[in-house]
N, C-alpha and C. Protein backbone atom coordinates (compact mmCIF):
# COMPACT_ATOMS: atom_id res chain seq x y z
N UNK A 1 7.79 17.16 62.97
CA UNK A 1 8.21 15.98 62.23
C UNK A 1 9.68 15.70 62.52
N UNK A 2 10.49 14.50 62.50
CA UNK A 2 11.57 14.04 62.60
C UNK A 2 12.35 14.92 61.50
N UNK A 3 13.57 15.02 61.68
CA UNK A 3 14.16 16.18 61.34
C UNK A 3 14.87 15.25 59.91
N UNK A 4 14.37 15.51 58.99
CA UNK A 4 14.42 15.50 57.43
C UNK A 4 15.48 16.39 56.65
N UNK A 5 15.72 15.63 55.27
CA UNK A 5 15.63 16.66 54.09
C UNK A 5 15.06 16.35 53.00
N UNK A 6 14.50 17.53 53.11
CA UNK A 6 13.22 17.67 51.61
C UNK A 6 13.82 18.34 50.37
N UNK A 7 14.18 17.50 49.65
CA UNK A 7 14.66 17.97 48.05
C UNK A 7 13.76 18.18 47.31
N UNK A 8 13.59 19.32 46.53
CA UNK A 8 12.23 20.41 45.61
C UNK A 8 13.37 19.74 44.38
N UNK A 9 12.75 18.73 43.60
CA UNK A 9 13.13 18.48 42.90
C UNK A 9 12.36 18.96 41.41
N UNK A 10 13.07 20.04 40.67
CA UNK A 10 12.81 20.76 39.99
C UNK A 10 12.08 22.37 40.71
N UNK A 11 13.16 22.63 41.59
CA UNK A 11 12.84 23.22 42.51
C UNK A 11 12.80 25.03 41.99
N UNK A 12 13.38 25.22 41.06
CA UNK A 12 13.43 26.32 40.03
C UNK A 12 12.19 27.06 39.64
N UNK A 13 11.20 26.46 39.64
CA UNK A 13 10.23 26.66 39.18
C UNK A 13 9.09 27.26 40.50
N UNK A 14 7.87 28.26 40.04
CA UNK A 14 7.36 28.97 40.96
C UNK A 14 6.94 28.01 42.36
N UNK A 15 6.32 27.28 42.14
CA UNK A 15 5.39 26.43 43.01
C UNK A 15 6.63 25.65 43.91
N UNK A 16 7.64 25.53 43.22
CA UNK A 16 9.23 25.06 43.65
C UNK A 16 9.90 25.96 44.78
N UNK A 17 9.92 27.11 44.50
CA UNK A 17 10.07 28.27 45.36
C UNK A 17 9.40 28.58 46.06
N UNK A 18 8.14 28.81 46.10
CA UNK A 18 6.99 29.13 47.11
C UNK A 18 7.09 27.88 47.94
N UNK A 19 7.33 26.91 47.88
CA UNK A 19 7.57 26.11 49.57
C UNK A 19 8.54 26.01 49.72
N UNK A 20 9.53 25.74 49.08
CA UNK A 20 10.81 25.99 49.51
C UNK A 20 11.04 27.20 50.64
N UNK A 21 10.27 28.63 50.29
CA UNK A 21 10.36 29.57 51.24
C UNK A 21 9.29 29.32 52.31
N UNK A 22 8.46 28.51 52.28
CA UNK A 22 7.48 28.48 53.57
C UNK A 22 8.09 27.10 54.06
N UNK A 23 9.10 26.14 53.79
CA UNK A 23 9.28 25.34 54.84
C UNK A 23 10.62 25.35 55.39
N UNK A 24 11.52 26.52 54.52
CA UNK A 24 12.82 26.92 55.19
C UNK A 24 12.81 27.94 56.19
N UNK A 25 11.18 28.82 56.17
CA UNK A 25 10.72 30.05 57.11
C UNK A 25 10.12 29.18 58.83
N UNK A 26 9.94 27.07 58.06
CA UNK A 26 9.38 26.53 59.14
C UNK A 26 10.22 26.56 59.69
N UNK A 27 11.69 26.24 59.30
CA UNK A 27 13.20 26.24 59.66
C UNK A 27 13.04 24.50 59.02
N UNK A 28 12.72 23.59 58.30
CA UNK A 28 12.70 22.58 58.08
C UNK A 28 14.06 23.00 57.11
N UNK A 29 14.92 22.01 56.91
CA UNK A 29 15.95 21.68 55.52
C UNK A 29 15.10 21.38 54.69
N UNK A 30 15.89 22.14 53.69
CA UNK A 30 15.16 22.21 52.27
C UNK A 30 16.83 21.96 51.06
N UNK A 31 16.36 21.22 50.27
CA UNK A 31 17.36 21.33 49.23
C UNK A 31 16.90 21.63 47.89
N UNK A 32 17.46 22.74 46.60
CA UNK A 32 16.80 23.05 45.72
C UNK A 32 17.28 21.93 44.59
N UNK A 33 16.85 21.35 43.68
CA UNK A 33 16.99 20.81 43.31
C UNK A 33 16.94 21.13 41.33
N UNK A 34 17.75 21.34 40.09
CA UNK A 34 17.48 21.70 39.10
C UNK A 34 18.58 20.51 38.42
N UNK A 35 17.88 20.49 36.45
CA UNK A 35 18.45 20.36 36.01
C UNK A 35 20.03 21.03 35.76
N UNK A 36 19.78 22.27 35.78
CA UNK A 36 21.02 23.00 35.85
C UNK A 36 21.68 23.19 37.16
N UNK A 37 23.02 22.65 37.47
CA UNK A 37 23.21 23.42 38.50
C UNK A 37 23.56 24.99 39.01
N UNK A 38 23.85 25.13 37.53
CA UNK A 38 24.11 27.11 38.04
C UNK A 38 22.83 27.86 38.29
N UNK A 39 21.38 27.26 37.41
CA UNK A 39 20.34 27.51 37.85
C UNK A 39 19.99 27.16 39.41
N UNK A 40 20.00 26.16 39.85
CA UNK A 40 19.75 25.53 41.07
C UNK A 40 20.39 26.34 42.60
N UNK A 41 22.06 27.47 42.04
CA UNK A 41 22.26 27.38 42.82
C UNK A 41 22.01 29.01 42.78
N UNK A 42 21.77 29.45 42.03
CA UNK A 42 21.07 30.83 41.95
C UNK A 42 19.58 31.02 42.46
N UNK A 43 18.83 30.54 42.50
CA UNK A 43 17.81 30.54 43.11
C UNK A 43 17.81 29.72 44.86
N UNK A 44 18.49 29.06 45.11
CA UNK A 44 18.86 28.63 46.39
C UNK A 44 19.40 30.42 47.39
N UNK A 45 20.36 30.93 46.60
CA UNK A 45 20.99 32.03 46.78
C UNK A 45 19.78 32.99 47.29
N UNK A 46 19.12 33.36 46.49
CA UNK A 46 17.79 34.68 46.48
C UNK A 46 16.81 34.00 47.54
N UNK A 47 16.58 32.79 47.87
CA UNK A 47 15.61 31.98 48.88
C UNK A 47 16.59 32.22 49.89
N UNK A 48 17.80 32.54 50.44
CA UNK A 48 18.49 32.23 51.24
C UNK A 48 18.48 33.79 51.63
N UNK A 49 19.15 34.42 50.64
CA UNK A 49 18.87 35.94 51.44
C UNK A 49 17.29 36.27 51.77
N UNK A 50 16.42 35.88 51.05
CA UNK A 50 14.84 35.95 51.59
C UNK A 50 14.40 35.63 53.08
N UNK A 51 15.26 34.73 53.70
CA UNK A 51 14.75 33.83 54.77
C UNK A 51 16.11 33.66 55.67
N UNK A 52 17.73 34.49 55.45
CA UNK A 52 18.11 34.17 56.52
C UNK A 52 18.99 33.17 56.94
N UNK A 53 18.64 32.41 55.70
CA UNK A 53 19.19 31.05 56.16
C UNK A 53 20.11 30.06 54.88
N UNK A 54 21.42 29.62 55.15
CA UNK A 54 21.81 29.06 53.92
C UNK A 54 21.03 28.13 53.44
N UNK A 55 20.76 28.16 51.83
CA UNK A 55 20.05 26.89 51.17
C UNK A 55 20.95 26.67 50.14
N UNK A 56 20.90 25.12 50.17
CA UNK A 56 21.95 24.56 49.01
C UNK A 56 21.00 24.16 47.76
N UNK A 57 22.05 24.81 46.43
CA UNK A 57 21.56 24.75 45.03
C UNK A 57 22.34 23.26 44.48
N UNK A 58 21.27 22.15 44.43
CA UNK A 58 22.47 21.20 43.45
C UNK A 58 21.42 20.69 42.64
N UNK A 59 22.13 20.06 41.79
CA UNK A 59 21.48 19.00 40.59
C UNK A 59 20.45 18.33 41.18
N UNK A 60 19.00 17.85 40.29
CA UNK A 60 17.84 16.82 40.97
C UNK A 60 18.61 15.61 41.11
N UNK A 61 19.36 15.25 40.59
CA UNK A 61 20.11 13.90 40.95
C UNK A 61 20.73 14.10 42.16
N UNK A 62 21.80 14.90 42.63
CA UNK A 62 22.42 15.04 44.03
C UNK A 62 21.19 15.45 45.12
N UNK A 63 20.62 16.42 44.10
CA UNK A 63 19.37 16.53 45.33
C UNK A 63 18.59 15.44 45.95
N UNK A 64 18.40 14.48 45.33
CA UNK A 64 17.28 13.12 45.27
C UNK A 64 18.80 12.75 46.33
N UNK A 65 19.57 12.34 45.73
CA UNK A 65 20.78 11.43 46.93
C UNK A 65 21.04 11.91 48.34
N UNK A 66 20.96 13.27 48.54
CA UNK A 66 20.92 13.84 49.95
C UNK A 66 19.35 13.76 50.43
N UNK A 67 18.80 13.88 50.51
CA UNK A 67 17.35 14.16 50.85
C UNK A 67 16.60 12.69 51.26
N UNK A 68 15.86 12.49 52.27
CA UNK A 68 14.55 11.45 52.48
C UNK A 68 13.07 11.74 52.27
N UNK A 69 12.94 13.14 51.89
CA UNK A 69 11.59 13.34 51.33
C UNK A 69 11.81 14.13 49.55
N UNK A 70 11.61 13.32 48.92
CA UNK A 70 11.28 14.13 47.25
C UNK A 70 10.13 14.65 46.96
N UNK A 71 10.43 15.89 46.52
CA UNK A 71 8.87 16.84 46.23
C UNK A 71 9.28 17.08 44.77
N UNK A 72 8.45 16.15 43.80
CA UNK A 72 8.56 16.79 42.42
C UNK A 72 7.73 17.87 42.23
N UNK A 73 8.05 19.11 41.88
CA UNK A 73 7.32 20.45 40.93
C UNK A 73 7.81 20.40 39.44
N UNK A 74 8.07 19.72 38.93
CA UNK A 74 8.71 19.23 37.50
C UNK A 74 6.98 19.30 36.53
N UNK A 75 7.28 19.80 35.26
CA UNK A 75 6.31 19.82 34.11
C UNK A 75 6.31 18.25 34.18
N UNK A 76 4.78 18.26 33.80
CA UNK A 76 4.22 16.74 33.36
C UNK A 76 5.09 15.96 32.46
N UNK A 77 5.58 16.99 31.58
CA UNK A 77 6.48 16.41 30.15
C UNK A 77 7.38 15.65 30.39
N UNK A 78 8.24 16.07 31.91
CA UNK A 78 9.59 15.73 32.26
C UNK A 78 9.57 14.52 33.51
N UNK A 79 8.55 14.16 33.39
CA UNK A 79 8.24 13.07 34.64
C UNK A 79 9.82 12.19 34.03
N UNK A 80 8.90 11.24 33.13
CA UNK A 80 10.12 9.89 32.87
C UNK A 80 11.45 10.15 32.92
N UNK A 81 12.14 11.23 32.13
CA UNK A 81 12.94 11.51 32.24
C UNK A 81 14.14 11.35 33.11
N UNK A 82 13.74 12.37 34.06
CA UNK A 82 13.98 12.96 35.87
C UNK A 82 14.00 11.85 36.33
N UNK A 83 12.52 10.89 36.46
CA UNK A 83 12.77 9.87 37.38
C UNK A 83 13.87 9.09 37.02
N UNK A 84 13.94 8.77 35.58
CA UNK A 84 14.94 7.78 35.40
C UNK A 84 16.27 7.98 35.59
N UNK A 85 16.41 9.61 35.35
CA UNK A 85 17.31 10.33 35.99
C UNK A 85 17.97 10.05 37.39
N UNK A 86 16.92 10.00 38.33
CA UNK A 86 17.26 10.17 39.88
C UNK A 86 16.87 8.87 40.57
N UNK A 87 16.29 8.00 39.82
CA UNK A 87 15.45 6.38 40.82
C UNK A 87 16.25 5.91 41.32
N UNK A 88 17.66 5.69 40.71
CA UNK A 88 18.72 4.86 41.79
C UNK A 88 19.25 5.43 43.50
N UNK A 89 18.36 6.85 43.39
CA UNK A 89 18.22 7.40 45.00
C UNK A 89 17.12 7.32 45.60
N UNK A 90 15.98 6.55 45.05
CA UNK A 90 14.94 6.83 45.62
C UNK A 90 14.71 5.43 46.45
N UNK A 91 15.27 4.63 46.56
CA UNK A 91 14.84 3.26 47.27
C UNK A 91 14.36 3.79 49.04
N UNK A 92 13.40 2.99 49.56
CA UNK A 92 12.59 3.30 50.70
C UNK A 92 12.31 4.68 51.09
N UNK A 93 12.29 5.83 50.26
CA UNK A 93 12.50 7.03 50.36
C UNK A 93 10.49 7.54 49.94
N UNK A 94 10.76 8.32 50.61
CA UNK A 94 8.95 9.42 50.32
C UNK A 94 9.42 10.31 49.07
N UNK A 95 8.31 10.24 48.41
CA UNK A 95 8.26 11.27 47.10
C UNK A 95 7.21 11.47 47.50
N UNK A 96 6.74 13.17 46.89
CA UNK A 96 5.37 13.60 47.16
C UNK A 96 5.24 13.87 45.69
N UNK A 97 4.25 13.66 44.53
CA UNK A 97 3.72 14.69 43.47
C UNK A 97 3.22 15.70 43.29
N UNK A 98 3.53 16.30 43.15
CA UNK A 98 2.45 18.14 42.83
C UNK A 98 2.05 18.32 41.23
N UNK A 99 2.52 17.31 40.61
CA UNK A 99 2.40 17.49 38.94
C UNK A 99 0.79 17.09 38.71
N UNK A 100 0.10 17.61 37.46
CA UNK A 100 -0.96 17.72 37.12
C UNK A 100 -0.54 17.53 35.75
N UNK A 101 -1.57 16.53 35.20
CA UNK A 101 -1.25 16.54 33.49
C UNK A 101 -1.86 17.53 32.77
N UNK A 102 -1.54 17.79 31.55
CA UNK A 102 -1.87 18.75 30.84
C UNK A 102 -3.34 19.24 30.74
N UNK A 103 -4.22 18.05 30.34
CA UNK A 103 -5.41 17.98 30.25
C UNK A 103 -6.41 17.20 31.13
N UNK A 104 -7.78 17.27 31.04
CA UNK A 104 -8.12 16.07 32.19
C UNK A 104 -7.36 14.48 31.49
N UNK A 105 -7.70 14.01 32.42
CA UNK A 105 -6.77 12.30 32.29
C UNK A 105 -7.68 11.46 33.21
N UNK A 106 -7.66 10.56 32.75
CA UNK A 106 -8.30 9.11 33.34
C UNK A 106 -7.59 8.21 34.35
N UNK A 107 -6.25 8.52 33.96
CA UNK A 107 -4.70 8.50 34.73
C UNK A 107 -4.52 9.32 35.48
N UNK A 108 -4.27 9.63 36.39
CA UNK A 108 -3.45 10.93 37.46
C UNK A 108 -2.28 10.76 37.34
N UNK A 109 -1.09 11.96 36.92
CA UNK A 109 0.13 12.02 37.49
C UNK A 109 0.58 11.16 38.23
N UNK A 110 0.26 11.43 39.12
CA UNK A 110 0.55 10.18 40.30
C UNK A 110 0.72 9.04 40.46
N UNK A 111 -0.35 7.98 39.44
CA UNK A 111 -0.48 7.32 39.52
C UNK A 111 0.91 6.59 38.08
N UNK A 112 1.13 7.03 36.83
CA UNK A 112 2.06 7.02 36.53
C UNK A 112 3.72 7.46 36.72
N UNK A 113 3.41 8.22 37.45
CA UNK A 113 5.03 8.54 38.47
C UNK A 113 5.20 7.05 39.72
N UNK A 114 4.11 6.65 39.82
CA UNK A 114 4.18 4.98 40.57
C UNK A 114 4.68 4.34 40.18
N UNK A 115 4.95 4.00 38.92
CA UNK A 115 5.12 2.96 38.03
C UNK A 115 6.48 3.18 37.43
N UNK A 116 6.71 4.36 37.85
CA UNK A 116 8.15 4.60 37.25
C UNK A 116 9.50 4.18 38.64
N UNK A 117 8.93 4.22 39.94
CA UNK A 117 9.67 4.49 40.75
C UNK A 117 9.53 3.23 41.32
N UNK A 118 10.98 2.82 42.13
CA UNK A 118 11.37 1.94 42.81
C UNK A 118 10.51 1.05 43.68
N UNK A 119 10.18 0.09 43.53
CA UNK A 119 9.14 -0.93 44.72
C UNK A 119 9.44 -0.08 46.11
N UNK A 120 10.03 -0.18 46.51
CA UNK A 120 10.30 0.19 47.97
C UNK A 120 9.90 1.73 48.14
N UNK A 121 9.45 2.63 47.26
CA UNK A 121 9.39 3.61 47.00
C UNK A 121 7.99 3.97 47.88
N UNK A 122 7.74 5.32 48.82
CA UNK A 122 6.45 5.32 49.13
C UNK A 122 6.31 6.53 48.65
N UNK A 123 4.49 6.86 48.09
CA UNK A 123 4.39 7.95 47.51
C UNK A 123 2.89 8.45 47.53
N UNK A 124 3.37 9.81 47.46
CA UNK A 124 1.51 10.24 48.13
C UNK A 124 1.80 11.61 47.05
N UNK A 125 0.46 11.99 46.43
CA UNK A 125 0.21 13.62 45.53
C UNK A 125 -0.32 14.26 46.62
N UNK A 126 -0.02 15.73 46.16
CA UNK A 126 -0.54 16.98 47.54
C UNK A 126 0.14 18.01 46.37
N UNK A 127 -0.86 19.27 47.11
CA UNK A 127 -0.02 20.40 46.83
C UNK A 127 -0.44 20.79 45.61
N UNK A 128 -1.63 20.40 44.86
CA UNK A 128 -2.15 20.60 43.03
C UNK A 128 -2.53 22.07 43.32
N UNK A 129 -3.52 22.42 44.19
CA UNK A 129 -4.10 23.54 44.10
C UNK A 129 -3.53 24.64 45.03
N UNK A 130 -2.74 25.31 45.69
CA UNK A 130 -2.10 25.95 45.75
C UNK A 130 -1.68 26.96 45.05
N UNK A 131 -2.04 28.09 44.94
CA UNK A 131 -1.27 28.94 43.88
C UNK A 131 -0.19 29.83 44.53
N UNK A 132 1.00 29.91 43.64
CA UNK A 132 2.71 30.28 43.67
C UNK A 132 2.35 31.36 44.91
N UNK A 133 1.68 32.68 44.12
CA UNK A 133 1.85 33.59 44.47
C UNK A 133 1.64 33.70 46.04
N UNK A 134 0.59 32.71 46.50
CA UNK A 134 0.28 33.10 47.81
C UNK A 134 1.18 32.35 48.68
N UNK A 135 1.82 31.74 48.00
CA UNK A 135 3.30 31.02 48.94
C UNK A 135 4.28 32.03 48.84
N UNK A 136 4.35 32.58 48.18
CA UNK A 136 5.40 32.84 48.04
C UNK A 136 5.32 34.87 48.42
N UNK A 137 4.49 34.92 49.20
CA UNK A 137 4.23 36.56 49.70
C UNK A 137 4.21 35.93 51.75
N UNK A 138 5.13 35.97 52.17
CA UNK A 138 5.27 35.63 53.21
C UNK A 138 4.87 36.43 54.17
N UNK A 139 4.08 37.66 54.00
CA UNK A 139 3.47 38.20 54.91
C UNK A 139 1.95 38.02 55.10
N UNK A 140 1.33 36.88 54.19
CA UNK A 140 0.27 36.13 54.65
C UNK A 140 0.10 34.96 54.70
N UNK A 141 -0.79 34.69 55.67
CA UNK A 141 -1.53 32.76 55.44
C UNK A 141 -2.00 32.52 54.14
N UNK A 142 -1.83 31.36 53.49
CA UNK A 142 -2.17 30.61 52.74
C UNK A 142 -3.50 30.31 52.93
N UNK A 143 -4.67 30.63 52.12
CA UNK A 143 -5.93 30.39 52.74
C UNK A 143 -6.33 28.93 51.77
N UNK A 144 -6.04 28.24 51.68
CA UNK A 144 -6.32 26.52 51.32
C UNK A 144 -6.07 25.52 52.44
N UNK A 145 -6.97 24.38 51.69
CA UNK A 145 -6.49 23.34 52.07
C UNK A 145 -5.96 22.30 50.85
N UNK A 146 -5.42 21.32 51.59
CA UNK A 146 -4.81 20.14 50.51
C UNK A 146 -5.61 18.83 50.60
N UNK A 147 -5.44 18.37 49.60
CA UNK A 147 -6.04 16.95 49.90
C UNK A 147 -4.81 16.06 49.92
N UNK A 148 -4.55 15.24 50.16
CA UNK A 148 -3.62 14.27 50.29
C UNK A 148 -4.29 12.84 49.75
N UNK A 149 -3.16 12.40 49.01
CA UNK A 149 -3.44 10.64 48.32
C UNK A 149 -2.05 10.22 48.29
N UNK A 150 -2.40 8.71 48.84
CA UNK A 150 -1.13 7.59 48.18
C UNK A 150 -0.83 6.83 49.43
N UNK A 151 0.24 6.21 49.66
CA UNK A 151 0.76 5.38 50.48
C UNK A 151 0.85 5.96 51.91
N UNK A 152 0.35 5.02 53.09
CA UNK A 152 0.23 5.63 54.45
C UNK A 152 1.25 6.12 54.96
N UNK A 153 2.70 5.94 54.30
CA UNK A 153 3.32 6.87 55.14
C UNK A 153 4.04 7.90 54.52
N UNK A 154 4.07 8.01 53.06
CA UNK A 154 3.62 9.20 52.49
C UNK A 154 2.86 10.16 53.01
N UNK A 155 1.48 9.46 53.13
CA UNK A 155 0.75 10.78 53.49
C UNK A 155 0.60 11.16 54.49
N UNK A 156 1.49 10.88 55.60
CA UNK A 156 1.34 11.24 56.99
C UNK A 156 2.69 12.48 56.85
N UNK A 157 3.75 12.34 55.67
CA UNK A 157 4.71 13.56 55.85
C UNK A 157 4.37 14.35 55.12
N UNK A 158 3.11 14.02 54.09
CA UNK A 158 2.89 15.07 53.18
C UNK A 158 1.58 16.39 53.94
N UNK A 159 1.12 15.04 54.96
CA UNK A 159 0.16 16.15 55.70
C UNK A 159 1.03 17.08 56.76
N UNK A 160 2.27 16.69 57.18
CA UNK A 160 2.76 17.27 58.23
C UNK A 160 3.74 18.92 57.41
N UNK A 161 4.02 18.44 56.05
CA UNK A 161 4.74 19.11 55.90
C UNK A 161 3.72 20.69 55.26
N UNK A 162 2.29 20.11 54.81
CA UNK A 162 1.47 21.27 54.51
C UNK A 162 1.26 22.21 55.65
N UNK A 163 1.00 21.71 56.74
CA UNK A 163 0.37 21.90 57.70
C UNK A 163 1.75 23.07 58.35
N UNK A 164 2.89 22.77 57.85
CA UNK A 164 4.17 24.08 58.58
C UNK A 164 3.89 25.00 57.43
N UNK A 165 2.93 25.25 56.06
CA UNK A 165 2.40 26.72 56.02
C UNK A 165 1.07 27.05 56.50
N UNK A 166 1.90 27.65 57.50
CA UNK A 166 0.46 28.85 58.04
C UNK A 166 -0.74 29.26 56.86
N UNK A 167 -2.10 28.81 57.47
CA UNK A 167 -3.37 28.84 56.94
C UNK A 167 -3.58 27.43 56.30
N UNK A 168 -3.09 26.80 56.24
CA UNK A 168 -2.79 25.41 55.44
C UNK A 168 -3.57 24.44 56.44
N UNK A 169 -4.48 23.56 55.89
CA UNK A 169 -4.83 22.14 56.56
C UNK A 169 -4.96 21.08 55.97
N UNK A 170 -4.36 20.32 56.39
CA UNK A 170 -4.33 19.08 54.96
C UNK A 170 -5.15 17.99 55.35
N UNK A 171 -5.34 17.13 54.04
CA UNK A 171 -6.30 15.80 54.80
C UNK A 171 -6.15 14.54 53.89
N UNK A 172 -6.19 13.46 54.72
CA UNK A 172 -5.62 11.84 54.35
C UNK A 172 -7.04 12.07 53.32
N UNK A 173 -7.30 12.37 51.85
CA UNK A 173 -8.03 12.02 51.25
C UNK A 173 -8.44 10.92 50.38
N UNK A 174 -7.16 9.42 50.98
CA UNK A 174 -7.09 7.89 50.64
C UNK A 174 -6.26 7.64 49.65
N UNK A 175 -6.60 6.57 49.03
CA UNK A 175 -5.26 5.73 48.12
C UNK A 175 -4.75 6.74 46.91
N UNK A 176 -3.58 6.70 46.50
CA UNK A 176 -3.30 7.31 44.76
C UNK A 176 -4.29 7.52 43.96
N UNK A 177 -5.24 6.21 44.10
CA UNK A 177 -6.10 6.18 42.70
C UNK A 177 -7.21 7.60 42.93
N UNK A 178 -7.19 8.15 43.96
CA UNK A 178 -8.31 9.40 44.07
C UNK A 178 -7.19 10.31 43.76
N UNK A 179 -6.15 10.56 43.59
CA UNK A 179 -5.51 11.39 42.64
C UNK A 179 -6.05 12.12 41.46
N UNK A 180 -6.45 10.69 41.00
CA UNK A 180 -6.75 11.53 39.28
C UNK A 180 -7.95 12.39 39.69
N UNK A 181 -8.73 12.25 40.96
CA UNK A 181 -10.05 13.59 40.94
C UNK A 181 -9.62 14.71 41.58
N UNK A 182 -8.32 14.74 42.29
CA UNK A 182 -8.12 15.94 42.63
C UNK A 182 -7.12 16.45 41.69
N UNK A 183 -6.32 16.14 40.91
CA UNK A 183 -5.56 16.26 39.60
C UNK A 183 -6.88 17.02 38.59
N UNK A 184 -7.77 16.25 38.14
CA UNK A 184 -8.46 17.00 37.64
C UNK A 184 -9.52 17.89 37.57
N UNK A 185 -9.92 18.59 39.15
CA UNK A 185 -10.29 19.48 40.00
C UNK A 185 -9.27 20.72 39.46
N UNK A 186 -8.04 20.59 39.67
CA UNK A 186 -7.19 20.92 39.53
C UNK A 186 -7.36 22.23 38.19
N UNK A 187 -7.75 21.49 37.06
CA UNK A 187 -7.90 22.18 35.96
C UNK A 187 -9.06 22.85 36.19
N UNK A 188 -10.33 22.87 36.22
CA UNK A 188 -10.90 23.61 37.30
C UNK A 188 -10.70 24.94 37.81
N UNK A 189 -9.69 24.77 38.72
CA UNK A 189 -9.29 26.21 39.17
C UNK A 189 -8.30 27.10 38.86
N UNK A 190 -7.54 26.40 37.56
CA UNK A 190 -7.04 26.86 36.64
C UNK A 190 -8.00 27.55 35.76
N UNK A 191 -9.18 27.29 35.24
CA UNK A 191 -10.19 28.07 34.46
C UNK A 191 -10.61 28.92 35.49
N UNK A 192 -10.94 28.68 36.76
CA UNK A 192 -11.84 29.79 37.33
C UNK A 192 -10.85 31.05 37.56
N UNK A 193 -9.09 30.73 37.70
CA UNK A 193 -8.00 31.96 38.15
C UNK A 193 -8.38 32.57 36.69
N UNK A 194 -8.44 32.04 35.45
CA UNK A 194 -8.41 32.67 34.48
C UNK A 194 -10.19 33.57 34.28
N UNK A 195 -10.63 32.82 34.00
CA UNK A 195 -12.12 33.51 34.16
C UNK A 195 -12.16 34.93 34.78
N UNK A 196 -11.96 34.52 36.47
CA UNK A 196 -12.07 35.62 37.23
C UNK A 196 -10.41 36.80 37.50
N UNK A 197 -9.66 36.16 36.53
CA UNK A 197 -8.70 37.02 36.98
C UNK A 197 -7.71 37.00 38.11
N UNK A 198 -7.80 36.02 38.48
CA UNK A 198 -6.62 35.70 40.29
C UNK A 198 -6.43 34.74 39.34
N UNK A 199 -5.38 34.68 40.95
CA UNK A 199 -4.23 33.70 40.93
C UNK A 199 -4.09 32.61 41.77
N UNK A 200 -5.06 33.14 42.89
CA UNK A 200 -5.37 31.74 43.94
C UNK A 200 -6.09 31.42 44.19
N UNK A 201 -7.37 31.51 43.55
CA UNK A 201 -7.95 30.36 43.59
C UNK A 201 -8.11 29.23 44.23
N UNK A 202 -8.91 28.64 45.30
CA UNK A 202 -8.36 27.30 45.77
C UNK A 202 -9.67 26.91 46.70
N UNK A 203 -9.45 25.63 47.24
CA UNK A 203 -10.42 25.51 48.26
C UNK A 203 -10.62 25.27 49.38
N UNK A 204 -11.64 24.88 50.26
CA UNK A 204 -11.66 24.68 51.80
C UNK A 204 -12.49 23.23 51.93
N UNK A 205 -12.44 22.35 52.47
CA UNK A 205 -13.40 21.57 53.13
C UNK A 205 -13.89 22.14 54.38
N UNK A 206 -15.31 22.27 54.06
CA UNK A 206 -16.06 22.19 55.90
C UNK A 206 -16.77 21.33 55.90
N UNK A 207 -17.28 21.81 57.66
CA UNK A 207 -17.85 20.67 57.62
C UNK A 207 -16.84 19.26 58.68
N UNK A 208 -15.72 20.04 58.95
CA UNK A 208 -14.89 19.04 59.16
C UNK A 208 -13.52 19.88 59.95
């Protein structure tokens, strides 16, 4: 892919860290992104001795202003917030969603993080089912795939950027509005990690 920066906006958090270390191990720029910055830049720090490589800790607001790809890992709670927080950086810029609402929804994440963000704004969800742990143990492949939704050129960086973790295959699974079924799939394999006891849980398309 054209040589980017991807701001993990609310990047503190597990699922925040676990790509952060598989796309700074791609050697892609990565920026961590937190409400706090002493948080932000402490965990940039521990990803950096992990991998080798300096990573910068700043605020989701400075993060959103340096960066051309936004990856929210932010709680459902804190959507409006954040965005309203950071939108005056987001004009013609890619955001990806990874947020999942609390419960099933008729709405997808996604599809209300649309509505919050800038016209010019392009935006695609990826990345729901994934679990932390297996990102974040870098001595194996990731055995999932992703589905991908939202705007076409969203989802052409959201597929490129799954696809730099090893075991990973992603797929144009069409507009935002199929969000809300993989959003609420989602919960799903949240009951089955619990049921059966794991943590990753996840799935494959074949067939294809």
């Amino acid at each position: 892919m054209n040589r980017r920066v991807i701001g993990i906006v609310g990047g503190t958090g597990n699922l925040g860290r676990g790509l952060a270390l598989r796309w700074i191990k791609a050697s892609l720029e990565v920026v961590i992104g937190s409400r706090y910055i002493e948080k932000a830049e402490k965990v940039a720090k521990e990803i950096g001795e992990k991998t080798g490589r300096a990573v910068q800790g700043l605020t989701n607001r400075d993060a959103t202003r340096i960066s051309d790809v936004i990856v929210l890992t932010i709680p459902f709670d804190g959507v409006r917030n954040i965005i309203e927080d950071v939108s005056r950086h987001l004009d013609g810029k890619i955001v990806i969603s990874t947020i999942v609402p609390p419960i099933f929804s008729e709405r997808s994440a996604a599809e209300i993080i649309r509505e919050l963000l800038p016209r010019s704004t392009y935006i695609a969800s990826a990345f729901h089912n994934i679990g932390y742990k297996a990102l974040l143990d870098l001595e194996k492949d990731v055995e999932s795939d992703v589905a991908v939704c939202g705007d076409d050129e969203a989802k052409k960086v959201a597929i490129e950027l799954a696809e730099k973790i090893p075991g990973v295959r992603a797929f144009d699974c069409g507009p935002l509005e199929h969000s809300r079924i993989i959003e609420n799939f989602t919960h799903l394999l949240i009951y089955m990690n619990r049921k059966h006891r794991k943590k990753e849980v996840s799935y494959r398309f074949t067939g294809i």
